[in-house]
C-alpha atoms as a PDB file:
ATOM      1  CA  UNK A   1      -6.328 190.448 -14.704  1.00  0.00           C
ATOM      2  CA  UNK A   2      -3.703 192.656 -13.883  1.00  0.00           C
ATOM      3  CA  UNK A   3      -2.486 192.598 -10.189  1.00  0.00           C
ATOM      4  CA  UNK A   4      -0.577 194.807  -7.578  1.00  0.00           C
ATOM      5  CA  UNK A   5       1.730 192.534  -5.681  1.00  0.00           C
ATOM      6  CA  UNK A   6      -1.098 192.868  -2.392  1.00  0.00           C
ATOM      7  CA  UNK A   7      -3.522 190.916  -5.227  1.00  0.00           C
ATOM      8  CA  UNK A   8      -5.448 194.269  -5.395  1.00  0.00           C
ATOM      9  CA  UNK A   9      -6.584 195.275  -9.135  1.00  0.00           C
ATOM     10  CA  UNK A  10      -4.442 197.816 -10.522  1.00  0.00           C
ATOM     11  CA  UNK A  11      -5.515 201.226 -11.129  1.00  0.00           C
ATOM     12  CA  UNK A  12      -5.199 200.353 -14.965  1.00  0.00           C
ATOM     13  CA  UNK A  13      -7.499 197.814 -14.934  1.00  0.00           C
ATOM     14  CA  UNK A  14     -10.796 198.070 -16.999  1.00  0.00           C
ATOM     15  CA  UNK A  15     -13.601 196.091 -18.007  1.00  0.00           C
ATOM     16  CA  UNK A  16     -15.419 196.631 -21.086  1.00  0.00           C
ATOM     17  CA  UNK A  17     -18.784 196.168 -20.830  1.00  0.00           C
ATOM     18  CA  UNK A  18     -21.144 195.627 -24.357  1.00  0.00           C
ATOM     19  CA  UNK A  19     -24.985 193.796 -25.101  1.00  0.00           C
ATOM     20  CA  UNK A  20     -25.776 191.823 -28.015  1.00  0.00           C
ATOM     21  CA  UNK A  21     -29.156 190.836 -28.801  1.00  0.00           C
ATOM     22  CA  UNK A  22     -30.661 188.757 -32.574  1.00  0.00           C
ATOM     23  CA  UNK A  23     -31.324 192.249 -33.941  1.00  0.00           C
ATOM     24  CA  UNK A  24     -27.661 193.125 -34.300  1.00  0.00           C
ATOM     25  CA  UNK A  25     -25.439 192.377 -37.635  1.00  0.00           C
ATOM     26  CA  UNK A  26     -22.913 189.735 -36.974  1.00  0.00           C
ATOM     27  CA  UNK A  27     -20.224 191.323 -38.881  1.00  0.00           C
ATOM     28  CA  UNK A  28     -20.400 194.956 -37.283  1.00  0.00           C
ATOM     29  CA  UNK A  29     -20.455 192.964 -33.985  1.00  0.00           C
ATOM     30  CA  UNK A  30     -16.594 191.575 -35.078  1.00  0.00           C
ATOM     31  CA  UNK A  31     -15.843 194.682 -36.195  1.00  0.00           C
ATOM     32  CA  UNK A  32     -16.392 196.344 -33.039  1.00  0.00           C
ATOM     33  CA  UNK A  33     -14.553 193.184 -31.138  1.00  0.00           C
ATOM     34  CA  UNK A  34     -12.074 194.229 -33.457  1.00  0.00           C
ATOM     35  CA  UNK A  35     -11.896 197.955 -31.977  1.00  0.00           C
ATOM     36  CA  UNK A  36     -11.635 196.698 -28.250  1.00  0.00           C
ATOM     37  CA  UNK A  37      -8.647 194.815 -29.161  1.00  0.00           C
ATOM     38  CA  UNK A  38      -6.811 197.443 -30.959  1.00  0.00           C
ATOM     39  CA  UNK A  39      -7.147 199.144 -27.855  1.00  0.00           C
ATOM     40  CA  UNK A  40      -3.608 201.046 -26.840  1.00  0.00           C
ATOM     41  CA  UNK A  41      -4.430 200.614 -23.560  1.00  0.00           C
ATOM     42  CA  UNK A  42      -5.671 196.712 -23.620  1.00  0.00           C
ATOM     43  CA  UNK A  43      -9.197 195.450 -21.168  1.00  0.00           C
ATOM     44  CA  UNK A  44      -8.522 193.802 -18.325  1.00  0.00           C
ATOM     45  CA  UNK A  45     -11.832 191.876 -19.572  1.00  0.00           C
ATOM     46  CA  UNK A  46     -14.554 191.770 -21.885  1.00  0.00           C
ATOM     47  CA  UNK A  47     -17.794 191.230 -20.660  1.00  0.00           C
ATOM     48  CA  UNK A  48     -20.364 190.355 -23.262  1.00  0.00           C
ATOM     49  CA  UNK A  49     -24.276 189.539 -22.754  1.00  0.00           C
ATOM     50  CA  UNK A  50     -26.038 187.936 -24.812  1.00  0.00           C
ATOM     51  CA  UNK A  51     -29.797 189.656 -24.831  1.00  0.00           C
ATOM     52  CA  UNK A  52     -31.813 186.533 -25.725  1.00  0.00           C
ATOM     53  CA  UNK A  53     -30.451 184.041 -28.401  1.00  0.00           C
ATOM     54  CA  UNK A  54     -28.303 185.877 -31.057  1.00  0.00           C
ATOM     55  CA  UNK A  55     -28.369 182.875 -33.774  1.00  0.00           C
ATOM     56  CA  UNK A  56     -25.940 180.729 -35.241  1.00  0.00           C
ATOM     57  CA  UNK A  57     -24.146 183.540 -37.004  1.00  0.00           C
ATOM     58  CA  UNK A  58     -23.874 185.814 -34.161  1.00  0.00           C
ATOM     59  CA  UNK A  59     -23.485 183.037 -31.791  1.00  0.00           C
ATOM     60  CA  UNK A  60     -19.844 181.650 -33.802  1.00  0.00           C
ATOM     61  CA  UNK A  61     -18.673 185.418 -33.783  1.00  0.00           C
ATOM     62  CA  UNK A  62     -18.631 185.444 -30.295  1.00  0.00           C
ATOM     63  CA  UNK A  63     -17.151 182.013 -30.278  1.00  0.00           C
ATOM     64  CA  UNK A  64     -14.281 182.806 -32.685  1.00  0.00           C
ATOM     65  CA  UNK A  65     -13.802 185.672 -30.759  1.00  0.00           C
ATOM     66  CA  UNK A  66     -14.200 184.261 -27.265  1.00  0.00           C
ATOM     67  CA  UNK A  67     -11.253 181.284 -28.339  1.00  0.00           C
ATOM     68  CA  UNK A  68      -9.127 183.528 -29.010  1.00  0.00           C
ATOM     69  CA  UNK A  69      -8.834 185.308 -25.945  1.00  0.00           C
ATOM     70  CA  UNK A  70      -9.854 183.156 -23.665  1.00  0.00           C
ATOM     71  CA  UNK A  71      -9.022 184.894 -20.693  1.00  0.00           C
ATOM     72  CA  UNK A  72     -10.434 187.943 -21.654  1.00  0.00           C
ATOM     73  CA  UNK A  73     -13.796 187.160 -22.820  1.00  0.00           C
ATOM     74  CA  UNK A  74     -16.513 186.577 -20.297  1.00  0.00           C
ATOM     75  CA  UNK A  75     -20.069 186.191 -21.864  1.00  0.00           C
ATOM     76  CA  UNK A  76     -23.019 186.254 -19.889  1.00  0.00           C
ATOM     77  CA  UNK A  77     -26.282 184.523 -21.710  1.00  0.00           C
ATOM     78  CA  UNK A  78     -29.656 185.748 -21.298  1.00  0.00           C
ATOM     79  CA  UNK A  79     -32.501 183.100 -21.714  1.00  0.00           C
ATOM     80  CA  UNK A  80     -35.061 185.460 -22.933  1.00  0.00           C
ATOM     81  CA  UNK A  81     -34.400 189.227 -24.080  1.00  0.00           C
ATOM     82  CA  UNK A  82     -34.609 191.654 -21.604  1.00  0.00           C
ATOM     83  CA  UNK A  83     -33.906 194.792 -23.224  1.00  0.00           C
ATOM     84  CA  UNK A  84     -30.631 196.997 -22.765  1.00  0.00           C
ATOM     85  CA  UNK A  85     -31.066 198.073 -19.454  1.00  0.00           C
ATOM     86  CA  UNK A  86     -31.696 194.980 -17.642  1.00  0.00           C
ATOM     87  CA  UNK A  87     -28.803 193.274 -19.826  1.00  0.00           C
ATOM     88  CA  UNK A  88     -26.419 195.838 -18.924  1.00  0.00           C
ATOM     89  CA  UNK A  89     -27.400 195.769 -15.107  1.00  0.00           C
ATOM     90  CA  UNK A  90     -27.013 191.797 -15.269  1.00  0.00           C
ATOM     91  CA  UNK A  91     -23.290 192.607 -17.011  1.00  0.00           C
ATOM     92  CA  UNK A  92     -22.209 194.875 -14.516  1.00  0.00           C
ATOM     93  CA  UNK A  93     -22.755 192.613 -11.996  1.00  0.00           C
ATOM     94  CA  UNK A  94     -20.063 190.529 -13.824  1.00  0.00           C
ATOM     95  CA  UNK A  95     -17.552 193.146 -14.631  1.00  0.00           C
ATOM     96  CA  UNK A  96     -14.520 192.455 -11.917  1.00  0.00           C
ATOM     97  CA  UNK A  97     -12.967 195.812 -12.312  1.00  0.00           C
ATOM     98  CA  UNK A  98     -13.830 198.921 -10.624  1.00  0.00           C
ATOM     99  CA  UNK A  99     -13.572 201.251 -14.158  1.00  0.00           C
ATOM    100  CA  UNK A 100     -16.487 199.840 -16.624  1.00  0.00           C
ATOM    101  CA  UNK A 101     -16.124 201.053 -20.200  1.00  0.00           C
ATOM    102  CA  UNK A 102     -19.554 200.643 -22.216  1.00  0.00           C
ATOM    103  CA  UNK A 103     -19.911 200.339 -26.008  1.00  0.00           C
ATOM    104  CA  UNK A 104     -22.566 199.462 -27.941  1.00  0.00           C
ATOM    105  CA  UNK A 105     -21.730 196.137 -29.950  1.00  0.00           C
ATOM    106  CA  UNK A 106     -21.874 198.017 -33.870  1.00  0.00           C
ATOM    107  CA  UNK A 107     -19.874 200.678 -32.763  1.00  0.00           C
ATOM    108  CA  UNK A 108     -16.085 201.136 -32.974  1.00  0.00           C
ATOM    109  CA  UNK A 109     -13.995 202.440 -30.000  1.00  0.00           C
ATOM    110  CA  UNK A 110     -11.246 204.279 -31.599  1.00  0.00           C
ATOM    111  CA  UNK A 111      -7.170 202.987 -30.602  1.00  0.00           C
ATOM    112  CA  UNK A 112      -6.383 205.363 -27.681  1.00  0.00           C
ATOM    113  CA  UNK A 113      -9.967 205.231 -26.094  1.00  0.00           C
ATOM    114  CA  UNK A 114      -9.565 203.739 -23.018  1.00  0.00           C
ATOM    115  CA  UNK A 115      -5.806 204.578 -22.859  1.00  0.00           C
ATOM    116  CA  UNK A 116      -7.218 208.430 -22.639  1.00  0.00           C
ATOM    117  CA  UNK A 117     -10.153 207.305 -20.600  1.00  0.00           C
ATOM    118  CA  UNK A 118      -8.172 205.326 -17.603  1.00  0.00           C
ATOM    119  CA  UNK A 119      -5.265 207.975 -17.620  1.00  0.00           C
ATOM    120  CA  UNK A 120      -8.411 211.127 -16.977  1.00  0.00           C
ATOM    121  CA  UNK A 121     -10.032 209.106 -14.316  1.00  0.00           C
ATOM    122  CA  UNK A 122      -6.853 207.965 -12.562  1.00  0.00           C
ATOM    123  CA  UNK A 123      -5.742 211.797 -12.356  1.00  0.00           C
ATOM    124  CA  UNK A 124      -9.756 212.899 -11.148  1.00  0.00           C
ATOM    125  CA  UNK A 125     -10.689 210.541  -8.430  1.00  0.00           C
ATOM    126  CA  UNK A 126     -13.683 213.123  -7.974  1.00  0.00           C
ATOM    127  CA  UNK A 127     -14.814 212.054 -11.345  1.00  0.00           C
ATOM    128  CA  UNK A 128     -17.421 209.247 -11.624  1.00  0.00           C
ATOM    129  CA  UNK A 129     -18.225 209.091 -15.032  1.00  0.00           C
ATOM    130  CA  UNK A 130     -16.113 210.320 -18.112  1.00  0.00           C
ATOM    131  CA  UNK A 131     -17.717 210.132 -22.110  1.00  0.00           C
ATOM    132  CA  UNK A 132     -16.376 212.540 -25.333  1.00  0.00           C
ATOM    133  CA  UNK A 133     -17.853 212.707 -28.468  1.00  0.00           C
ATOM    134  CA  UNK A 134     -19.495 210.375 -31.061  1.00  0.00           C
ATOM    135  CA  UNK A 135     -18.343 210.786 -34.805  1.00  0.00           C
ATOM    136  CA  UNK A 136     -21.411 209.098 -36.505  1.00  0.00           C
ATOM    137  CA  UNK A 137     -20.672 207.406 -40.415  1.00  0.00           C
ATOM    138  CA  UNK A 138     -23.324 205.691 -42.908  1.00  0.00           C
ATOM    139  CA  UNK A 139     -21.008 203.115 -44.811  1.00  0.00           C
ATOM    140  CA  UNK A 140     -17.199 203.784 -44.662  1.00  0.00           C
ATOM    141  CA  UNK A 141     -15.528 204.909 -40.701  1.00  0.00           C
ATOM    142  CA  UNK A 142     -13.207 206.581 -42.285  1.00  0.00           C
ATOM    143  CA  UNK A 143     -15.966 208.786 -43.884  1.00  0.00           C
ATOM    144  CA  UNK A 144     -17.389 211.044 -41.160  1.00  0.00           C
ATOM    145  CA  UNK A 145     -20.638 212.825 -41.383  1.00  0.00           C
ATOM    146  CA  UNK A 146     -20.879 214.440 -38.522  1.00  0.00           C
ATOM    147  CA  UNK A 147     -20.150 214.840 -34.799  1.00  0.00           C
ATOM    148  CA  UNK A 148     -22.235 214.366 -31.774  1.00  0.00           C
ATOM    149  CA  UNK A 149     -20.801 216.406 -29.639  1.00  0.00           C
ATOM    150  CA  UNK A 150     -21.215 216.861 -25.464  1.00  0.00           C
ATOM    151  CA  UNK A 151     -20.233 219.428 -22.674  1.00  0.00           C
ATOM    152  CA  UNK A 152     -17.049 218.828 -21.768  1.00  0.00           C
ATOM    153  CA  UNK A 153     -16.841 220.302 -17.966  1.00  0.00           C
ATOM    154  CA  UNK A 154     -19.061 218.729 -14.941  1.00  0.00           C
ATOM    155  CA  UNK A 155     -21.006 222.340 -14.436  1.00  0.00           C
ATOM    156  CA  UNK A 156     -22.488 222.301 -18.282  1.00  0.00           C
ATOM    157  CA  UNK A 157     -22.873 218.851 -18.218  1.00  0.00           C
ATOM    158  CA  UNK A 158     -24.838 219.056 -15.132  1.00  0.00           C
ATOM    159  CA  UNK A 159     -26.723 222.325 -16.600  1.00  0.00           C
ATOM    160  CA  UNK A 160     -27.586 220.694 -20.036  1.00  0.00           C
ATOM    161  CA  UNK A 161     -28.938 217.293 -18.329  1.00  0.00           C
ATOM    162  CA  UNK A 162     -32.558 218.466 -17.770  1.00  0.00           C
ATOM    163  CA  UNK A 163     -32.592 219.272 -21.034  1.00  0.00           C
ATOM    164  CA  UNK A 164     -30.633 216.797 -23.241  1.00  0.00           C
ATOM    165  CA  UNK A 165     -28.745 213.366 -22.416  1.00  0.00           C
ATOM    166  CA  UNK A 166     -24.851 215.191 -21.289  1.00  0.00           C
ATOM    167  CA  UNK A 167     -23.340 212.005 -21.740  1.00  0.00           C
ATOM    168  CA  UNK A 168     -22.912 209.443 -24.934  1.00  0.00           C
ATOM    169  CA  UNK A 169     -23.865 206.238 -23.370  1.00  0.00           C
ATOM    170  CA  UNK A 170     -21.682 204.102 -26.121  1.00  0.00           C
ATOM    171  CA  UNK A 171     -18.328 206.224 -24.550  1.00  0.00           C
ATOM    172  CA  UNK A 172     -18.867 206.309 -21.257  1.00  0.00           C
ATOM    173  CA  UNK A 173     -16.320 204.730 -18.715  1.00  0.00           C
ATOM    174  CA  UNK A 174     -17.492 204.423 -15.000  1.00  0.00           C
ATOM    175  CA  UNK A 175     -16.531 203.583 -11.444  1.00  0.00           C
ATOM    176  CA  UNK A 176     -18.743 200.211 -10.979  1.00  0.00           C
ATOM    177  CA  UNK A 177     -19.304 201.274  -7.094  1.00  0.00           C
ATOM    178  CA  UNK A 178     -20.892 204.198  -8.266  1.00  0.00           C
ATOM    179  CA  UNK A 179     -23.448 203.025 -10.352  1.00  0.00           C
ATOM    180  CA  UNK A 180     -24.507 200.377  -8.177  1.00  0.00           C
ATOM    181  CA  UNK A 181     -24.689 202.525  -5.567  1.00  0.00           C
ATOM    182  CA  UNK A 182     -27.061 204.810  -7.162  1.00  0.00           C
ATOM    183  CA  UNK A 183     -29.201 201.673  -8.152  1.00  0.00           C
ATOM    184  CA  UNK A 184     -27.706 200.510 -11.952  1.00  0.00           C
ATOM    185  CA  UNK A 185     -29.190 200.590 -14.643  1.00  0.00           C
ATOM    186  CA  UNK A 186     -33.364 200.683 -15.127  1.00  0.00           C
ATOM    187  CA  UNK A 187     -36.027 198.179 -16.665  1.00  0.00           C
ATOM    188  CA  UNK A 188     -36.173 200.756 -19.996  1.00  0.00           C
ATOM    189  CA  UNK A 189     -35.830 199.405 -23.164  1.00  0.00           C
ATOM    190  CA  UNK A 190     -34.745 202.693 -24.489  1.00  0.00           C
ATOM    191  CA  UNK A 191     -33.087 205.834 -22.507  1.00  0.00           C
ATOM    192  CA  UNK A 192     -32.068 204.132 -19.746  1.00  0.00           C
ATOM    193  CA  UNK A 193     -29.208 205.956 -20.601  1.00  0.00           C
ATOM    194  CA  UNK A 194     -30.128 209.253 -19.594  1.00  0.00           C
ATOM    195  CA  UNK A 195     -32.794 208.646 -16.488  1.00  0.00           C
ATOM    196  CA  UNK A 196     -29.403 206.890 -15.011  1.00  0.00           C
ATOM    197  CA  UNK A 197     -27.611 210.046 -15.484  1.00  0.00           C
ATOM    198  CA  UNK A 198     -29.928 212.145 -13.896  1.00  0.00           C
ATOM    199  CA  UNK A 199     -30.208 210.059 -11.034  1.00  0.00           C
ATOM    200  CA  UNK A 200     -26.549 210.280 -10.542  1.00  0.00           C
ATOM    201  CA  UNK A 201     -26.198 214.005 -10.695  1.00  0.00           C
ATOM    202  CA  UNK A 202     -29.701 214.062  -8.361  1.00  0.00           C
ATOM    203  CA  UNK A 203     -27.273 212.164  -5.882  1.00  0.00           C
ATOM    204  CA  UNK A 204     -24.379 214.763  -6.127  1.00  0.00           C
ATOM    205  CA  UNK A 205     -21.770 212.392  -8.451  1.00  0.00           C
ATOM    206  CA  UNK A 206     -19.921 213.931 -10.998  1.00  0.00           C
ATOM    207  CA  UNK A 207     -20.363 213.458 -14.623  1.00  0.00           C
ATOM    208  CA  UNK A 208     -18.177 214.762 -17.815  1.00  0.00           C
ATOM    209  CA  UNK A 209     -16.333 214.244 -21.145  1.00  0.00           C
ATOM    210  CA  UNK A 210     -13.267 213.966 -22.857  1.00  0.00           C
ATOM    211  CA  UNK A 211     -13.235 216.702 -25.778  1.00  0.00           C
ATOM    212  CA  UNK A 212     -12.057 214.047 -28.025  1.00  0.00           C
ATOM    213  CA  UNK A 213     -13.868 211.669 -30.497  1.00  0.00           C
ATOM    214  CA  UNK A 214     -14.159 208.248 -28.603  1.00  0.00           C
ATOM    215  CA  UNK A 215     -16.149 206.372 -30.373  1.00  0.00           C
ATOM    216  CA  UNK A 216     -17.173 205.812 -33.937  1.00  0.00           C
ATOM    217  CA  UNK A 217     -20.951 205.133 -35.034  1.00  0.00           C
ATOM    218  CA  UNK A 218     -23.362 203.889 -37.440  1.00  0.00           C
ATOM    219  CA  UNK A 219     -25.868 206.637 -38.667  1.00  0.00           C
ATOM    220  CA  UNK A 220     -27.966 206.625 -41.622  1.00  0.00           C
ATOM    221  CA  UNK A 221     -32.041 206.011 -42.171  1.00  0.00           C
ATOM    222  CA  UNK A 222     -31.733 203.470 -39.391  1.00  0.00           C
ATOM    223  CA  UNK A 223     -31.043 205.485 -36.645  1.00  0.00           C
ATOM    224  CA  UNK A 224     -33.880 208.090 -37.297  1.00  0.00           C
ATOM    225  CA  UNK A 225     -36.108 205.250 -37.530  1.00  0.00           C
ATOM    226  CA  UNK A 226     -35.442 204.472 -33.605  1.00  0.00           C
ATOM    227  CA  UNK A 227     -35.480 207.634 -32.852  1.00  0.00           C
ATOM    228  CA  UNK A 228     -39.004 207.850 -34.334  1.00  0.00           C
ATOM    229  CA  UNK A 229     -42.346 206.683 -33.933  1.00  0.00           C
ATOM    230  CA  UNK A 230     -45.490 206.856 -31.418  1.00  0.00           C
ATOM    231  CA  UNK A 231     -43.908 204.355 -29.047  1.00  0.00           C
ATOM    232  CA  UNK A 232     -40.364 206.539 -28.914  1.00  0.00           C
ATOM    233  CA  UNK A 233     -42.647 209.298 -28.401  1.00  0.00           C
ATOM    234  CA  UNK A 234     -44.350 208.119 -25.806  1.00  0.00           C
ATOM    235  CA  UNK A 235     -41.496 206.791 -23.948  1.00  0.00           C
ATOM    236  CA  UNK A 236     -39.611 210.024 -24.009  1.00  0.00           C
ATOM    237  CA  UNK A 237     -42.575 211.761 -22.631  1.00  0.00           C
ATOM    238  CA  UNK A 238     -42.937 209.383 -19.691  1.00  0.00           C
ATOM    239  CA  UNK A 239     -39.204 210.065 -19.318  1.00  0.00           C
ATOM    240  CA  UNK A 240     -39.349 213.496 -18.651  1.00  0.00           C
ATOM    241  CA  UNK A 241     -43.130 213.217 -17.045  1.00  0.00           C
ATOM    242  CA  UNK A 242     -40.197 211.144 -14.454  1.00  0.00           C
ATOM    243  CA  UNK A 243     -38.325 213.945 -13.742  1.00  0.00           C
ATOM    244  CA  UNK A 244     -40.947 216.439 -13.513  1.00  0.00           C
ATOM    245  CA  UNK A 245     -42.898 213.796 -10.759  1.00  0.00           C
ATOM    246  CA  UNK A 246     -39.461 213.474  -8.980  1.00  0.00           C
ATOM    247  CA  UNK A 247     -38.701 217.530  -8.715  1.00  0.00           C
ATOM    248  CA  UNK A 248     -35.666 217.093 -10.668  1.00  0.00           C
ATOM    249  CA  UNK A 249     -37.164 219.969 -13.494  1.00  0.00           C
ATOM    250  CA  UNK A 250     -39.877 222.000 -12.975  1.00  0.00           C
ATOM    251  CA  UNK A 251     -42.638 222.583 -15.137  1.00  0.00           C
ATOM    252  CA  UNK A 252     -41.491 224.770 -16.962  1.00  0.00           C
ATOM    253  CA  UNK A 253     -38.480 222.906 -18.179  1.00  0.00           C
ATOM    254  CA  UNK A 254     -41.200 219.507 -18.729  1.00  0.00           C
ATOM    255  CA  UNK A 255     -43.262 221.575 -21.475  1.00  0.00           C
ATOM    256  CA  UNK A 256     -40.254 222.935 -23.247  1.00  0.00           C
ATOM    257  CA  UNK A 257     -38.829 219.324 -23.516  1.00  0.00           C
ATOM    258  CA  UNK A 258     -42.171 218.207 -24.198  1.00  0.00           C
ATOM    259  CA  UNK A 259     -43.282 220.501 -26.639  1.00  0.00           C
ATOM    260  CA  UNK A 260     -39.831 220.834 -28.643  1.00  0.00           C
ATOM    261  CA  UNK A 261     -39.094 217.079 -28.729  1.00  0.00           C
ATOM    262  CA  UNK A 262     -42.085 215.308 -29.177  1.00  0.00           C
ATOM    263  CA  UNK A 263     -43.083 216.806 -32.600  1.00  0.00           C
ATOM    264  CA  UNK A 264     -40.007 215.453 -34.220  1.00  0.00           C
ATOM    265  CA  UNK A 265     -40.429 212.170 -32.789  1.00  0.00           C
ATOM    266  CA  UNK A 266     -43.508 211.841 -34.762  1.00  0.00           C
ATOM    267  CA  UNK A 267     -42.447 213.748 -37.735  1.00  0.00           C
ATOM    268  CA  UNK A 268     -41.704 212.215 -41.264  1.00  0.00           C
ATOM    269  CA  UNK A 269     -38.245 210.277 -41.194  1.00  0.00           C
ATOM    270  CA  UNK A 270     -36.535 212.900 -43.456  1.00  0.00           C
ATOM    271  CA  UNK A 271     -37.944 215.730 -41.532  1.00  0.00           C
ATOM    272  CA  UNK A 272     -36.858 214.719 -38.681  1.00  0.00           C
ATOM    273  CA  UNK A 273     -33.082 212.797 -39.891  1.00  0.00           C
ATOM    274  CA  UNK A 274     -32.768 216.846 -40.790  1.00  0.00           C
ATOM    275  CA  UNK A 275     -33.911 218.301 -37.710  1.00  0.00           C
ATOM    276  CA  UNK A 276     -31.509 215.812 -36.232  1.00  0.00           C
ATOM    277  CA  UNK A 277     -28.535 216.402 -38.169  1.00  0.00           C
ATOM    278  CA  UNK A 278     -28.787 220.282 -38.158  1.00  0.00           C
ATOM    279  CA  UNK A 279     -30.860 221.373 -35.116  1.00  0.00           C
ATOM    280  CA  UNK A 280     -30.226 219.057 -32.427  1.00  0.00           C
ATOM    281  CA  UNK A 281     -26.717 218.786 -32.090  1.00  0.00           C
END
């Protein structure tokens, strides 16, 4: 870890944060190692957790990986899995730096992520959480289908949040006080994401994002699929059922989310991957 000569952290240090769990591919998991270490602006640490066992593949990426840096690599092993919340609020608690970056482990942070990401939040102390966009690919990264992108000022961001997640959770860097102030991350299994972000902005911390692509990730039939279903469904309506109960949106606000969102959820996979692509962006 990088050190002032008082053996405080440096304002440049990072950790990057990231869950694996049996489900994921072993070789997008070393590609997206791969990403953190072309980093311009190089982690501090890398704190991985593994969700439950992984298997053998899995497991010797993370070994190849963790022997070759060594000092860098700190994984954190799960006995059972947990889900992405609770394996992200056990991580945290790891993560020795004040600025967290999160990515999710088959995604691929692009070089000057963090360099961009460090340098905003070092010149806006008010700032306690900074994201950008998502360019999403099927096959090839190189080959970019589309953009998912976010409000990039804290007022919209703020503004949109009753109403659609304001941040990408895979680009998000943090202040670690922050978020364990506010309580970390939730039991969900899905959308954690977004109940955390309203909680913050419910407490009066500031959220935005960088208008720059951060982060590059998988799309395709795959994604729709867990985006889909009765049990999405239903956990997005308990979601927002949340922050109706808690006064955070009103009524009003509940059966427009409600009533536009739901549908697709349960719609045919290609009605809904074009609803998603073309409507909802």
């Amino acid at each position: 870890m990088t050190e002032t000569t008082s053996g405080e952290q440096s304002s440049s240090d990072v950790s990057m944060l990231l869950a694996v769990y049996a489900g994921d591919e072993p070789a997008d998991v070393d590609t997206a190692l791969e990403s953190v270490f072309w980093q311009t602006h190089q982690p501090t640490e890398v704190v991985l957790v593994q969700d439950g066992p992984v298997g053998e593949e899995l497991t010797t990426v993370i070994e190849d990986w963790t022997q070759e840096y060594p000092e860098i690599i700190r994984t954190v092993e799960l006995a059972e899995n947990q889900g992405l919340g609770r394996a992200l609020q056990a991580g945290i608690k790891h993560c020795s730096c004040e600025l967290v970056a999160r990515m999710d482990a088959d995604d691929i942070s692009v070089p000057t992520r963090l360099e961009k990401q460090v340098a905003f939040m070092n010149a806006h102390p008010d700032v306690d959480v900074v994201g950008g966009h998502i360019a999403e690919f099927s096959d090839d990264p190189e080959q970019i289908e589309a953009v998912r992108t976010v409000p990039t000022d804290p007022e919209t961001a703020a503004e949109s949040a009753p109403y659609r997640c304001p941040l990408n959770h895979p680009t998000v860097m943090y202040r670690k006080s922050t978020i364990l102030a506010a309580g970390g991350y939730g039991d969900r299994r899905s959308m954690q994401d977004h109940e955390l972000w309203i909680r913050l902005l419910d407490h009066g911390y500031t959220l935005t994002n960088l208008d720059d692509v951060l982060v590059k990730a998988r799309a395709g039939a795959d994604l729709y699929d867990r985006r889909g279903g009765i049990d999405y469904a239903k956990t997005e309506f308990l979601l927002y059922y949340e922050f109706l109960q808690s006064g955070y949106i009103s009524l009003r606000t509940f059966l427009i989310n409600v009533l536009s969102r739901i549908p697709v959820r349960l719609a045919p996979r290609p009605v809904r991957g074009f609803i998603y692509n073309h409507l909802l962006r």
